[in-house]
Protein backbone atom coordinates (compact mmCIF):
# COMPACT_ATOMS: atom_id res chain seq x y z
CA UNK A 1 27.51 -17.62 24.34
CA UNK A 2 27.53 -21.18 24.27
CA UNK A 3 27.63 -22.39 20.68
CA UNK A 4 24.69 -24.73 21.14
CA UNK A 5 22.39 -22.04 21.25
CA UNK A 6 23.23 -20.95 17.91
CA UNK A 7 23.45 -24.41 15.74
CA UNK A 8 20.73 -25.69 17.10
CA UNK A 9 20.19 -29.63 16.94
CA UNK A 10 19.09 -31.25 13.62
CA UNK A 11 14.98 -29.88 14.10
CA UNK A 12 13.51 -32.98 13.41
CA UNK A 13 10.50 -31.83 16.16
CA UNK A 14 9.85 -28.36 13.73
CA UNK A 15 8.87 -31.38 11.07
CA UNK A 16 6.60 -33.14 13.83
CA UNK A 17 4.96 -30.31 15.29
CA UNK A 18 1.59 -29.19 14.36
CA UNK A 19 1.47 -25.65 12.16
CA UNK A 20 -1.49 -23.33 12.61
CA UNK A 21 -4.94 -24.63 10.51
CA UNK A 22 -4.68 -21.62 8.41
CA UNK A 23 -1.19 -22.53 7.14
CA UNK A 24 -2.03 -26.08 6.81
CA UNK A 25 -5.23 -25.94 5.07
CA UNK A 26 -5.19 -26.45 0.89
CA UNK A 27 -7.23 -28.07 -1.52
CA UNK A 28 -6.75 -31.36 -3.06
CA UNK A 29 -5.81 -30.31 -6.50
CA UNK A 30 -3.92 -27.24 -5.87
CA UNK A 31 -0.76 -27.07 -8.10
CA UNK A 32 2.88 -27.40 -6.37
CA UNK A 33 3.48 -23.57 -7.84
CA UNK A 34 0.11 -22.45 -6.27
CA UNK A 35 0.87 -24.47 -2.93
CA UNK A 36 4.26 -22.84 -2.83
CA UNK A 37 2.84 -19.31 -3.20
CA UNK A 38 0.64 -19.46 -0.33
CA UNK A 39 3.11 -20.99 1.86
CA UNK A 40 5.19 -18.50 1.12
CA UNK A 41 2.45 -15.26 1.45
CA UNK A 42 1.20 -17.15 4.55
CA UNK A 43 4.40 -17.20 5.98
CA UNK A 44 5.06 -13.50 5.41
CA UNK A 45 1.61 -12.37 6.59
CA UNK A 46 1.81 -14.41 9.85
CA UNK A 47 5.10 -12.72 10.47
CA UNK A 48 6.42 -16.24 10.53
CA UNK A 49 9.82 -14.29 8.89
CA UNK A 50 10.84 -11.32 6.85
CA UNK A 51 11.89 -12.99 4.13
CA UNK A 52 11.39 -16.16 2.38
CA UNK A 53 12.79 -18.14 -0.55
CA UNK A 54 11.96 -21.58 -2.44
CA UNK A 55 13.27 -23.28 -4.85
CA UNK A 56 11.95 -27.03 -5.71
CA UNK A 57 13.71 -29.02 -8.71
CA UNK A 58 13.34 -32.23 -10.63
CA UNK A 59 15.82 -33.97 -12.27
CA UNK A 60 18.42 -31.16 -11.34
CA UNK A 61 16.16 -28.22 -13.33
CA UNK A 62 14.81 -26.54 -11.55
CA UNK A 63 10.53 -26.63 -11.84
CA UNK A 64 9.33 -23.48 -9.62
CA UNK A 65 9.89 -21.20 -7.32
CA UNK A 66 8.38 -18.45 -4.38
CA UNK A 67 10.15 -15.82 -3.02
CA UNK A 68 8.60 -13.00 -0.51
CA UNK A 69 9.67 -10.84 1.51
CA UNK A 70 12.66 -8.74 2.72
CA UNK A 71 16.00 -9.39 2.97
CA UNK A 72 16.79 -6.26 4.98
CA UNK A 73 13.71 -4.48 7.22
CA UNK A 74 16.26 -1.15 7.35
CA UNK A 75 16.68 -0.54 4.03
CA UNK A 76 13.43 -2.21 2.81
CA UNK A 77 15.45 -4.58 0.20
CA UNK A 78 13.61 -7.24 -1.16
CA UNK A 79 14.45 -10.89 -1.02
CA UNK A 80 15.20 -12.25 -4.89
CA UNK A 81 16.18 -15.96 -5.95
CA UNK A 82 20.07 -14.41 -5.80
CA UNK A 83 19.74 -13.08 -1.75
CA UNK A 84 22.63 -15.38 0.05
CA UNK A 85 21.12 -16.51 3.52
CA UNK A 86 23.12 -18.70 6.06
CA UNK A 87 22.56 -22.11 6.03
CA UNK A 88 23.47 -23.48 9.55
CA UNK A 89 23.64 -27.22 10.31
CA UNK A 90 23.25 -27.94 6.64
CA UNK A 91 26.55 -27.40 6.50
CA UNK A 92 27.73 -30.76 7.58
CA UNK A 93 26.90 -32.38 4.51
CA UNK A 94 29.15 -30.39 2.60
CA UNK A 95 31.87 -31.41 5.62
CA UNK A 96 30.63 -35.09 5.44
CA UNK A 97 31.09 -35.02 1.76
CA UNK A 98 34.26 -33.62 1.68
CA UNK A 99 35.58 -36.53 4.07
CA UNK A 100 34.09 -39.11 1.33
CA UNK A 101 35.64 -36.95 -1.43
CA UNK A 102 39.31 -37.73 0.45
CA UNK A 103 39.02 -41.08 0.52
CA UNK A 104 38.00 -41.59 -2.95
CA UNK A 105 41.26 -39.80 -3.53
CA UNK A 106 42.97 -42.13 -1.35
CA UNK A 107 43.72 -39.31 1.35
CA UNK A 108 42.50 -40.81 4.29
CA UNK A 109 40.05 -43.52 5.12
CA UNK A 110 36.50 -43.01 6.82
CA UNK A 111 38.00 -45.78 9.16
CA UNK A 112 40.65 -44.44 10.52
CA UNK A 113 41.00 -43.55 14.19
CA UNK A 114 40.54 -39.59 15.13
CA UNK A 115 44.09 -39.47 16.45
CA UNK A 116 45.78 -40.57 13.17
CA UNK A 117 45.25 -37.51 11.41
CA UNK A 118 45.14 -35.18 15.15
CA UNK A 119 48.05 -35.79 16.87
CA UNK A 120 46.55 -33.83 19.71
CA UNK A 121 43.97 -36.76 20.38
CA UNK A 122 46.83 -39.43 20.60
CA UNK A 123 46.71 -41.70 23.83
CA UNK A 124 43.03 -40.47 24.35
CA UNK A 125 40.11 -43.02 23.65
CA UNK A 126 39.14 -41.75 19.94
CA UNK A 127 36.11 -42.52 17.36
CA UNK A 128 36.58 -43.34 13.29
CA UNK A 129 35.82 -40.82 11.02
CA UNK A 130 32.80 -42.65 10.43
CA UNK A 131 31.32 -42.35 14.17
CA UNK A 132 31.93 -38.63 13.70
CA UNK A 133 29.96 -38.37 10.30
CA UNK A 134 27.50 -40.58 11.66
CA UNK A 135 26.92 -38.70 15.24
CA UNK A 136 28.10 -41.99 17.06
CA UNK A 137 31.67 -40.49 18.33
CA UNK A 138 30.39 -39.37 21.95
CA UNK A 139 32.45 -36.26 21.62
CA UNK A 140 30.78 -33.88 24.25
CA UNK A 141 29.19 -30.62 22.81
CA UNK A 142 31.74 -27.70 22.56
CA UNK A 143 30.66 -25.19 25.67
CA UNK A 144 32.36 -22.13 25.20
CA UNK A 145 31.05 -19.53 27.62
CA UNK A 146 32.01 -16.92 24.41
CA UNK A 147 33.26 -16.65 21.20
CA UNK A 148 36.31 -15.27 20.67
CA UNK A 149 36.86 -12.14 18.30
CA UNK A 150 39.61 -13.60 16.32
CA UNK A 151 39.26 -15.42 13.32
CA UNK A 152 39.99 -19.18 14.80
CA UNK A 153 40.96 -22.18 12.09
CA UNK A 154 38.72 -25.56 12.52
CA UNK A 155 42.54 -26.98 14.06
CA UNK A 156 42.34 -24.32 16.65
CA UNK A 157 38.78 -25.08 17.77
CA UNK A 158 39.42 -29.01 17.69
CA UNK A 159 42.49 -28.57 19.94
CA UNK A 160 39.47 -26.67 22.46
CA UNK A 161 37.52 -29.67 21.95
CA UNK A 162 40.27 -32.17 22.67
CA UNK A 163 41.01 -30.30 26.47
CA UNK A 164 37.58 -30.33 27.27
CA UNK A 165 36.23 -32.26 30.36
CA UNK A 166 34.78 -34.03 29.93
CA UNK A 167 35.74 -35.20 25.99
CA UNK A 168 32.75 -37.96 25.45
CA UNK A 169 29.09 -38.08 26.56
CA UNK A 170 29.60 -41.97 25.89
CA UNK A 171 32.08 -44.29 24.83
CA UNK A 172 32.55 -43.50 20.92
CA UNK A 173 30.10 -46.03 19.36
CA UNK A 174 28.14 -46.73 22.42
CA UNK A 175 24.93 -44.59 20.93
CA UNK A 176 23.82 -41.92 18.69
CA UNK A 177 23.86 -37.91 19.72
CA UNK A 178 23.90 -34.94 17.92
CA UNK A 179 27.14 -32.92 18.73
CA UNK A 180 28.40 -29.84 16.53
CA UNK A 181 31.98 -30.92 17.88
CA UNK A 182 31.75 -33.60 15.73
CA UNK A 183 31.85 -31.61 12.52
CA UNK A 184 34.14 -29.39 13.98
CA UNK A 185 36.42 -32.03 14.12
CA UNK A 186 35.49 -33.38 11.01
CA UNK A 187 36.91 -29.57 9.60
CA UNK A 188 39.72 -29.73 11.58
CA UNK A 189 40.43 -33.48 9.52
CA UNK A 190 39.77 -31.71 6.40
CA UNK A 191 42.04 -29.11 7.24
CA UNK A 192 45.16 -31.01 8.31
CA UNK A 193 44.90 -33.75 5.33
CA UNK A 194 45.19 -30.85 2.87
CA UNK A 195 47.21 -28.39 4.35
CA UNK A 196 45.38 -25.50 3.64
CA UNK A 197 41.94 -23.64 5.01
CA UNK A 198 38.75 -25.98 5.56
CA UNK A 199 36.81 -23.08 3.56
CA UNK A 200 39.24 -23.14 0.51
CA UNK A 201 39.56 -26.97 0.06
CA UNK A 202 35.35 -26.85 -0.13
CA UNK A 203 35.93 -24.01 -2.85
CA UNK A 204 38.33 -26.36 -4.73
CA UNK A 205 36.91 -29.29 -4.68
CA UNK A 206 33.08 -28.74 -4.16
CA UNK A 207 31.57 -25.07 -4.38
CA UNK A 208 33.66 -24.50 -8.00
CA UNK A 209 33.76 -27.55 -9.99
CA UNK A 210 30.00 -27.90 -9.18
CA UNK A 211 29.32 -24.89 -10.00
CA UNK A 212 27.67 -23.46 -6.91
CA UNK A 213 28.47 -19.80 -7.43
CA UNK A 214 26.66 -18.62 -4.18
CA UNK A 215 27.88 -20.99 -2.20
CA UNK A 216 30.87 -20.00 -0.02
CA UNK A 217 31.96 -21.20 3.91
CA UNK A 218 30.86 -17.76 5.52
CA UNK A 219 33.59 -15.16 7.49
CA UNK A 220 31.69 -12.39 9.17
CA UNK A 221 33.94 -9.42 8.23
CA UNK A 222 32.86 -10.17 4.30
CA UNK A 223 31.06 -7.80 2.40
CA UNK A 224 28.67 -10.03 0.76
CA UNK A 225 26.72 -8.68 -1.90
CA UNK A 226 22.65 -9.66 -1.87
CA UNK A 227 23.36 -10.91 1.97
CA UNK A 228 20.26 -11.00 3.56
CA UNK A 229 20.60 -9.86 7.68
CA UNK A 230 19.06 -12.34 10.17
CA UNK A 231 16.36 -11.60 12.76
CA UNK A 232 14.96 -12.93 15.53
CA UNK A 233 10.84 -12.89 16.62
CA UNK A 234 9.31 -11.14 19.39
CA UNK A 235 6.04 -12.25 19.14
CA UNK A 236 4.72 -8.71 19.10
CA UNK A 237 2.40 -7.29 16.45
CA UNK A 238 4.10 -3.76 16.53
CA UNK A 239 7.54 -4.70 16.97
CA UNK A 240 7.61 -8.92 15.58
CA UNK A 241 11.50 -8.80 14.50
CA UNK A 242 14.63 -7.38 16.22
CA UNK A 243 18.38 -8.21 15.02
CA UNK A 244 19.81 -11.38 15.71
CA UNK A 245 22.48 -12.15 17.97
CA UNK A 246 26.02 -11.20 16.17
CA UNK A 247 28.09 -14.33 16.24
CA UNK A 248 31.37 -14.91 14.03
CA UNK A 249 29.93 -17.33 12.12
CA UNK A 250 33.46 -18.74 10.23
CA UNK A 251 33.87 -20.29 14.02
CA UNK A 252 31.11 -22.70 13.56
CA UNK A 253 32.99 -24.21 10.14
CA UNK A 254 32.37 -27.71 9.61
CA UNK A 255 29.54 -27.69 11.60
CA UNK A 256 27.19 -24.73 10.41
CA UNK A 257 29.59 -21.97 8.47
CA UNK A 258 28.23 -21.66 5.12
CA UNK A 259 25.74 -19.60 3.27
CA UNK A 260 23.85 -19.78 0.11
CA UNK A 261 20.95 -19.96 -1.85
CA UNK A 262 18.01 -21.99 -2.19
CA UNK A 263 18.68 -23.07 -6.04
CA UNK A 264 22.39 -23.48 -4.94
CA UNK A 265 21.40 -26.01 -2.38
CA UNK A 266 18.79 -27.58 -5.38
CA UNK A 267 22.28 -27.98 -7.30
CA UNK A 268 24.53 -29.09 -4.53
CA UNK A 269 21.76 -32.12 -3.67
CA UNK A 270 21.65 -33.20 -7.57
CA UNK A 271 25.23 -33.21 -7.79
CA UNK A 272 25.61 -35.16 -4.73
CA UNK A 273 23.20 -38.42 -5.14
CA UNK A 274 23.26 -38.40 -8.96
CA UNK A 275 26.38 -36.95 -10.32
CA UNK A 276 29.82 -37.84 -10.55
CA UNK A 277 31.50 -35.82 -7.88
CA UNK A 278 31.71 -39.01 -5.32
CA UNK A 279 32.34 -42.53 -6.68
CA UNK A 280 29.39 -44.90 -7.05
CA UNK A 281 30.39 -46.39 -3.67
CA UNK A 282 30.85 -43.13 -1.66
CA UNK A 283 27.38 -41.70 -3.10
CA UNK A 284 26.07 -45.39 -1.97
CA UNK A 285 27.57 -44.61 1.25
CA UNK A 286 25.78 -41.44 1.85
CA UNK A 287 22.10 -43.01 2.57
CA UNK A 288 23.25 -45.88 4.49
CA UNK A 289 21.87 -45.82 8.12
CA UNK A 290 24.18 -45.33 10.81
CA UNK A 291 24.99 -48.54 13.35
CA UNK A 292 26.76 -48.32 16.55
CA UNK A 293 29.69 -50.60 17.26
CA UNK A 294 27.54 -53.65 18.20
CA UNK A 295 26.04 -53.28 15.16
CA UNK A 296 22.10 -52.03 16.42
CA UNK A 297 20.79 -49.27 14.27
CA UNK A 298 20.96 -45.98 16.06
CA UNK A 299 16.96 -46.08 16.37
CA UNK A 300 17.77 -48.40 19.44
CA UNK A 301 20.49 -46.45 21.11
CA UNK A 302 19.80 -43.03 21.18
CA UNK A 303 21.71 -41.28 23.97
CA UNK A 304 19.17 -38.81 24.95
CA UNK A 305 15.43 -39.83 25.52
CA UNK A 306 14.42 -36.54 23.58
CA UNK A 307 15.79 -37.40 20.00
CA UNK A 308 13.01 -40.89 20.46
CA UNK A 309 10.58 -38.43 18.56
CA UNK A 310 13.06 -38.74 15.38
CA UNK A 311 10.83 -42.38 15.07
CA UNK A 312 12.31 -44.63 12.37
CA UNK A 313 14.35 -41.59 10.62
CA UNK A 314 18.25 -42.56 10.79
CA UNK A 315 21.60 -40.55 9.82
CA UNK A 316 24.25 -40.40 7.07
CA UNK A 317 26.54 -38.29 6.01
CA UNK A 318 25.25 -35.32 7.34
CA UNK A 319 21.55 -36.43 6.19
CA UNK A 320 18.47 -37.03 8.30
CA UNK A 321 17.27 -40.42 6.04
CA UNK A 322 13.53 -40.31 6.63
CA UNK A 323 11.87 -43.51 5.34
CA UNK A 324 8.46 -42.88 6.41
CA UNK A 325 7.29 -42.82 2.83
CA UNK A 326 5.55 -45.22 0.38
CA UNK A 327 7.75 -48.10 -0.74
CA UNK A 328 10.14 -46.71 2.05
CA UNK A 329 11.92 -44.36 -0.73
CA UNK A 330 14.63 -42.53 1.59
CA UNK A 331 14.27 -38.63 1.67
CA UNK A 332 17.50 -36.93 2.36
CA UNK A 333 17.12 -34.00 4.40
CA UNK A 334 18.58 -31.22 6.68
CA UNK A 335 17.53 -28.23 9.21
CA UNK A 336 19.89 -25.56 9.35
CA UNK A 337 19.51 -23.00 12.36
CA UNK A 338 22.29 -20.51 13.54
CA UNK A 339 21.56 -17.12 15.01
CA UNK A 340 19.45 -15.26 12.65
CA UNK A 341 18.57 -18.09 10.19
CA UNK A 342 16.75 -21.64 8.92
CA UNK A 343 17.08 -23.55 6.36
CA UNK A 344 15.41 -26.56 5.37
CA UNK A 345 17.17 -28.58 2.45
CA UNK A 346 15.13 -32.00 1.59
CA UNK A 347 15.14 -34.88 -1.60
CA UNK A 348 12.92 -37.77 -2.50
CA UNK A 349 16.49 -39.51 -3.14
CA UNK A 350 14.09 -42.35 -6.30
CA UNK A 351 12.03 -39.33 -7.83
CA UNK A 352 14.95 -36.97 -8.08
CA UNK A 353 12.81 -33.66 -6.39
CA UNK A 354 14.34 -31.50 -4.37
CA UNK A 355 13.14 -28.61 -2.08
CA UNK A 356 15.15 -25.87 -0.52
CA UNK A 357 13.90 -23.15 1.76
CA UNK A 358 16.05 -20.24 3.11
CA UNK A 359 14.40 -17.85 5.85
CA UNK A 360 15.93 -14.99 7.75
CA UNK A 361 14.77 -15.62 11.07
CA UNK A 362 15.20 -18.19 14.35
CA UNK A 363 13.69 -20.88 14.12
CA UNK A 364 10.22 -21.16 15.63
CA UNK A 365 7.48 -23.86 15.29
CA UNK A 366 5.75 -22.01 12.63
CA UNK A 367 8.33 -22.13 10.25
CA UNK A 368 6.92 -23.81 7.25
CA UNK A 369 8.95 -27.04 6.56
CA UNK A 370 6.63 -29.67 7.34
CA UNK A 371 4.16 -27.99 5.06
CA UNK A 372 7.18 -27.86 2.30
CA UNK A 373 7.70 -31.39 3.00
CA UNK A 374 3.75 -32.20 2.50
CA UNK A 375 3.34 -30.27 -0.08
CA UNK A 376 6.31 -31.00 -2.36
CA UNK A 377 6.56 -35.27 -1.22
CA UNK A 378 2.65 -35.20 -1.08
CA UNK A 379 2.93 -37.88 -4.08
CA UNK A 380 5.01 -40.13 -1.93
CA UNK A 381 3.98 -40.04 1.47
């Protein structure tokens, strides 16, 4: 199955599509924990998803929660703040920060060329590290007609990446395009500046000294305790879930492999624009909005006519930098969609507040994160 169809692009039109009136309506003065409680119920009743879980903090506490649900419709478990769902495309944060986290070590440079840390790409026309972190590179979308069954490092899958034809949509630079092979290349950096596993240099240097104790890059065969199983809808009253698609999910790595939580991913986003895991300059580096060689922003070269409903809202490191706000405050946010789950991970960077959401299903336009992002950034938009 072509890998596309399981990390599905960034979702930016879920946030600009309309939701149903019932979902949408709420009173003026309803309280955040009240708002959160219906979109939660509401999203459970309308069979939006099985299971549901929120998490909004301030100032890296967290402030309130909803969680609804089930985790599992066969054995009737119950979705708790602890259940572990997959977290798809926001993945590539973690990927982009672990780039930044290299160079601040003085491992590698977000300048350098592709080919000077994959000798495999040598003599072929090759993006910086930044074009790949900023979506910019051009590298065509990896088209696999199937996954293989074998546990496959992010080296491996960049090598598949390298002999494809063709290798670039557009000349790396030229424009801005979403492209999973980017991350995956990104991993396969990761991989080959440390010497060791893309998923244990995140452990080492993110997911334990941040203390993100549900966080882990996900391998299929794991017996993961509190997982929650992914489904997809049918549309049908009598029958609205079946199982999602089985993929081996370790094979999307940089570009969609882990799973988590929804206070996890409260942490991780604290930790990242306010604590001292980057340098000042690297965290700095994070909301800057991508340019393309000839120094446009990517709002005027977008490669596909689609992505012109994105508007104003740029990319960083692995960030969708939405602006549309009062005073133009950045909010730093993510879809994550791979077979079976969404994920919606968002932060009003100047007030601190952060809102995850974690849902066991495929994403559809009812999912609720435009309503999260109303409800939670209502002071600010």
């Amino acid at each position: 199955m072509d890998r596309r169809k399981f990390l599905k692009s960034t979702g930016v039109s879920l946030l600009a599509t309309s939701l149903p009136a019932p979902i949408l309506a709420a009173s003026l003065d309803e309280s955040l924990e009240s708002a959160l409680s219906r979109i939660a119920d509401q999203s459970i009743k309308e069979m939006v998803t099985p299971g549901i879980q929120i998490s909004v903090w301030q100032n890296g506490i967290p402030a309130t929660e909803a969680v609804r649900g089930l985790s599992n419709l066969e054995t009737a478990t119950t979705v708790t703040p602890s259940t572990i769902f997959r977290a798809g495309s926001i993945t590539k944060q973690f990927t982009a920060a672990l780039i930044a986290k290299l160079q601040d070590e003085g491992r590698l440079s977000i300048n350098d060329g592709l080919e000077e840390h994959l000798v495999f790409f040598k003599g072929k026309e090759t993006p910086t590290l930044l074009e790949l972190i900023h979506q910019t590179a051009g590298v065509h979308e990896e088209n696999e007609d199937c996954f293989s069954q074998s546990p496959t490092t992010q080296l491996e899958l960049a090598k598949n990446i390298a002999d494809q034809k063709p290798l670039f949509d557009f000349h790396p630079g030229a424009a801005w395009l979403y492209s999973n092979a980017n991350y995956i290349l990104l991993g396969a950096v990761v991989e080959s500046v440390t010497k060791q596993s893309l998923p244990k240099t995140a452990r080492e240097l993110i997911f334990e000294p941040l203390g993100l104790k549900h966080t882990e890059f996900d391998d299929h065969s794991e017996v993961v305790k509190n997982r929650a199983s992914g489904y997809m809808g049918t549309g049908s009253s009598e029958t609205p879930f079946v199982n999602a698609d089985f993929i081996p999910v370790e094979q999307t790595g940089g570009a969609g492999a882990i799973r988590t939580n929804a206070d996890d991913l409260c942490r991780w986003h604290h930790s990242l624009f306010y604590g001292t895991f980057l340098s000042a300059g690297a965290r700095k580096a994070l909301l800057e909005p991508a340019k393309l060689r000839d120094g446009r922003p990517i709002t005027k070269g977008r490669f596909d006519p689609n992505d012109n409903n994105m508007g104003e809202t740029s990319y960083g490191y692995g960030l969708m930098l939405d602006r549309s706000t009062r005073n133009h405050g950045v909010i730093a946010m993510h879809n994550g969609f791979v077979s079976g789950f969404s994920a919606y991970l968002a932060t009003h960077v100047p007030s601190k507040l952060t809102v995850a959401c974690m849902c066991n299903t495929d994403p559809s336009q009812k999912l609720p994160f435009r309503l999260l992002r109303k409800a939670v950034f209502s002071s600010y938009l």
